[in-house]
Protein backbone atom coordinates (compact mmCIF):
# COMPACT_ATOMS: atom_id res chain seq x y z
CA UNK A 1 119.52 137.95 97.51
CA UNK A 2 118.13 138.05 93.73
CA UNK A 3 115.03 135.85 95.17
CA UNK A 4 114.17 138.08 98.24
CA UNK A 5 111.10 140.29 97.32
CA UNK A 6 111.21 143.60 99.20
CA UNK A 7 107.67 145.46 98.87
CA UNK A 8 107.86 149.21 100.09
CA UNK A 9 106.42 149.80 103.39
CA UNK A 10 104.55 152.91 102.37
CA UNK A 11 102.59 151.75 99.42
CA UNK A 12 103.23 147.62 99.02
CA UNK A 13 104.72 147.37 95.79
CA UNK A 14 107.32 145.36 94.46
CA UNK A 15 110.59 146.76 94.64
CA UNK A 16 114.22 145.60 93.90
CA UNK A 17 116.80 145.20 97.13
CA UNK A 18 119.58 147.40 95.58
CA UNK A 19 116.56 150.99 95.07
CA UNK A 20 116.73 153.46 97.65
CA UNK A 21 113.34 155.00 96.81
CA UNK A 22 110.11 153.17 95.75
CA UNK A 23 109.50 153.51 91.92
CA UNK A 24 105.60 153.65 92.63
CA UNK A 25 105.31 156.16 95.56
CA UNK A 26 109.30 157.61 96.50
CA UNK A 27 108.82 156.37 99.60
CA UNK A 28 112.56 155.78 101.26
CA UNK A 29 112.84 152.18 101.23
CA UNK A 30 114.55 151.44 105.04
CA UNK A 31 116.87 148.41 103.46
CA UNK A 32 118.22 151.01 101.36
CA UNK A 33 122.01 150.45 99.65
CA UNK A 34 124.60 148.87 101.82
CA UNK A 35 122.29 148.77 104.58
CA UNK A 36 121.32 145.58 106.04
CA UNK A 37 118.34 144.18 103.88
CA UNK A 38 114.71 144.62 105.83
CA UNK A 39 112.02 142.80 104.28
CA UNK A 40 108.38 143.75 105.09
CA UNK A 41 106.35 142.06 107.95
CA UNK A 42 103.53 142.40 105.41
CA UNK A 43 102.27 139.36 103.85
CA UNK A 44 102.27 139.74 100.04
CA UNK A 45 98.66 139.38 97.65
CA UNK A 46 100.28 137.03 95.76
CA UNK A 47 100.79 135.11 99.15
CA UNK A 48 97.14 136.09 100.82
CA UNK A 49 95.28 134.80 97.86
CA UNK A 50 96.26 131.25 97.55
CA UNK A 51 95.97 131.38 101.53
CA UNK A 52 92.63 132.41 101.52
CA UNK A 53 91.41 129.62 99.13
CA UNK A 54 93.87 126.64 101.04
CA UNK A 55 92.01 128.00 104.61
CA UNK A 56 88.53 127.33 102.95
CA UNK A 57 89.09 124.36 101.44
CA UNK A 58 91.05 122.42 104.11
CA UNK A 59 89.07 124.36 106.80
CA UNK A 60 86.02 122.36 105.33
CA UNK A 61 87.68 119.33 104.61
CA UNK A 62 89.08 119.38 108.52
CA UNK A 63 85.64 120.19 110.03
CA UNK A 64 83.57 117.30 107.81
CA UNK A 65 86.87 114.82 109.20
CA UNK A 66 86.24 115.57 112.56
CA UNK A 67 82.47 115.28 112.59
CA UNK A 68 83.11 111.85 111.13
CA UNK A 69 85.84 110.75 113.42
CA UNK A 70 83.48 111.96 116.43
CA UNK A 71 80.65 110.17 114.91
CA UNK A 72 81.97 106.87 113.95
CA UNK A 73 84.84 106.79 116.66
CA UNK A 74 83.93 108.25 119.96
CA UNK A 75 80.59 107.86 118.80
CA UNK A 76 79.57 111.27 119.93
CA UNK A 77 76.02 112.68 120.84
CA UNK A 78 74.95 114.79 117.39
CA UNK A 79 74.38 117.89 119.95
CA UNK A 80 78.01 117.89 120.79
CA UNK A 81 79.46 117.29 116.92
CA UNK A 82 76.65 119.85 115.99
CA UNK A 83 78.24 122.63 118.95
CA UNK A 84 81.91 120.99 117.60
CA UNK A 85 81.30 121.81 114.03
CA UNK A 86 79.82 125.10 114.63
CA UNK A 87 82.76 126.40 116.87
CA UNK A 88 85.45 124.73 114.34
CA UNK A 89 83.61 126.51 111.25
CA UNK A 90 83.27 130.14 113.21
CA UNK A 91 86.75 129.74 114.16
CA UNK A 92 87.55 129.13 110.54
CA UNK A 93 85.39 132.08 109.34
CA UNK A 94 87.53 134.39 111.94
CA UNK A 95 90.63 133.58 110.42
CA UNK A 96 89.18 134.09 106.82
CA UNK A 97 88.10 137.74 107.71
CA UNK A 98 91.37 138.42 108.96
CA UNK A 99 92.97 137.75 105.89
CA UNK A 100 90.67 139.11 103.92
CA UNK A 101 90.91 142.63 105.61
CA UNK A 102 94.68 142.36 105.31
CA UNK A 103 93.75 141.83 101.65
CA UNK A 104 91.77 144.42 101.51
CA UNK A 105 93.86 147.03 103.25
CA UNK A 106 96.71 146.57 101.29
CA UNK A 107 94.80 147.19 98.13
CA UNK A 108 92.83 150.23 99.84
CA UNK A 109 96.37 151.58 100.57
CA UNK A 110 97.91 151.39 97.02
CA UNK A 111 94.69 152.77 95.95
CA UNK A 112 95.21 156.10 98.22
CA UNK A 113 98.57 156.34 96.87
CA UNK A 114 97.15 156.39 93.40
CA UNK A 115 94.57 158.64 94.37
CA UNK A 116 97.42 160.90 95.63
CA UNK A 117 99.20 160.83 92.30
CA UNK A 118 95.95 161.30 90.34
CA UNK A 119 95.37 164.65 92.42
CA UNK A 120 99.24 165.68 91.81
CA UNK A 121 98.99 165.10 88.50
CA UNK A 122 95.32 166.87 88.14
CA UNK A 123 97.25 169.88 90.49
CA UNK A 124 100.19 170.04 87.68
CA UNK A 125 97.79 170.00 84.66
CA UNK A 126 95.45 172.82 86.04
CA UNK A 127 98.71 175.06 86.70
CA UNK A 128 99.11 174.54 82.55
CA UNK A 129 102.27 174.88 81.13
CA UNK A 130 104.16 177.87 80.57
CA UNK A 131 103.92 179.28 77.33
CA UNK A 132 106.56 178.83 74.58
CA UNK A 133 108.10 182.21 74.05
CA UNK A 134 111.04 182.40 71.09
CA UNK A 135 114.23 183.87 72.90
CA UNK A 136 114.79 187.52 71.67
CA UNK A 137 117.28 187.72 68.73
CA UNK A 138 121.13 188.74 70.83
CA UNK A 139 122.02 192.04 70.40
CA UNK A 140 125.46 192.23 68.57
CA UNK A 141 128.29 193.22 71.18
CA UNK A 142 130.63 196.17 70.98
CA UNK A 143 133.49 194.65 70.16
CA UNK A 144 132.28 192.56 67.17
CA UNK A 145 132.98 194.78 64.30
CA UNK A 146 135.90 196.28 65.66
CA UNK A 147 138.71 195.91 64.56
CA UNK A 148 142.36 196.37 65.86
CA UNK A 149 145.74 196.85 64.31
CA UNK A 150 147.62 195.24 66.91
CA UNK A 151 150.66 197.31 66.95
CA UNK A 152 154.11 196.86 68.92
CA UNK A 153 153.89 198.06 72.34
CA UNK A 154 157.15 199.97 72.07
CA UNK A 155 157.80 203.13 72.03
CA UNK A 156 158.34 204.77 69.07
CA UNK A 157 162.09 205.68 68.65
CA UNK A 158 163.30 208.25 66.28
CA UNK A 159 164.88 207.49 62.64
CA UNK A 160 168.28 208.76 62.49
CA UNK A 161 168.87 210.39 59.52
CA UNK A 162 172.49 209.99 57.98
């Protein structure tokens, strides 16, 4: 599964199968390690783009191809290609919007979660950071500079005299 691109559901960006949490937002990512992969229902922007531009231009190409063909074919009246054409090319604008608002979301999204960083980070720099105090010198303990004569535990016995 090295190929399958997994974008987080929160914020849309590219992440790796095997993370757990999004690097961009720390979302939890639902396909997750050892779960069963889930890959978004979202279509991609490097995917929307290109589809975009293909609708347009084979849109057009479509609706000047059928105009022709009910021209030269079915020899149409030119109120009925004209109604034809217009219907075809609203239809063809429709679809356009849609994917440019699913463009657009996805970017307005991402840009929310940046905007939510920004403020965090803003949030941590006004707090400042805590001053750099030296640590106080340690006090010497009690039983450094003693010193012990370590001394058999025995009691002491006598010395016989002779």
């Amino acid at each position: 599964m090295t190929g399958v691109a997994m974008y987080c559901s929160s914020c849309g960006s590219a992440v790796k199968p095997t993370l757990s949490y999004c690097n961009h937002c720390g979302a939890k990512l639902r396909g997750a390690k050892g779960d069963s992969v889930t890959r978004s229902a979202e279509v991609s922007p490097e995917t929307l783009v290109p589809a975009i531009v293909a609708l347009f231009v084979l849109g057009l190409g479509a609706i000047i191809g059928l105009m022709v063909v009910m021209k030269e074919v079915f020899a149409f009246n030119p109120g009925v290609i004209l109604a034809c054409t217009l219907l075809s090319f609203l239809l063809m604008l429709v679809v356009e919007g849609v994917f440019i608002w699913m463009l657009l979301s996805r970017r307005r999204g991402a840009q929310e979660v940046g905007d939510a960083e920004r403020l965090r980070d803003q949030a941590a720099k006004e707090l400042g950071a805590a001053p750099g105090r030296a640590l106080p010198e340690p006090e010497p303990s009690v039983t450094e500079h003693t010193t012990r004569a370590l001394e058999p535990a025995l009691p002491k016995q006598p010395k016989i005299h002779e």
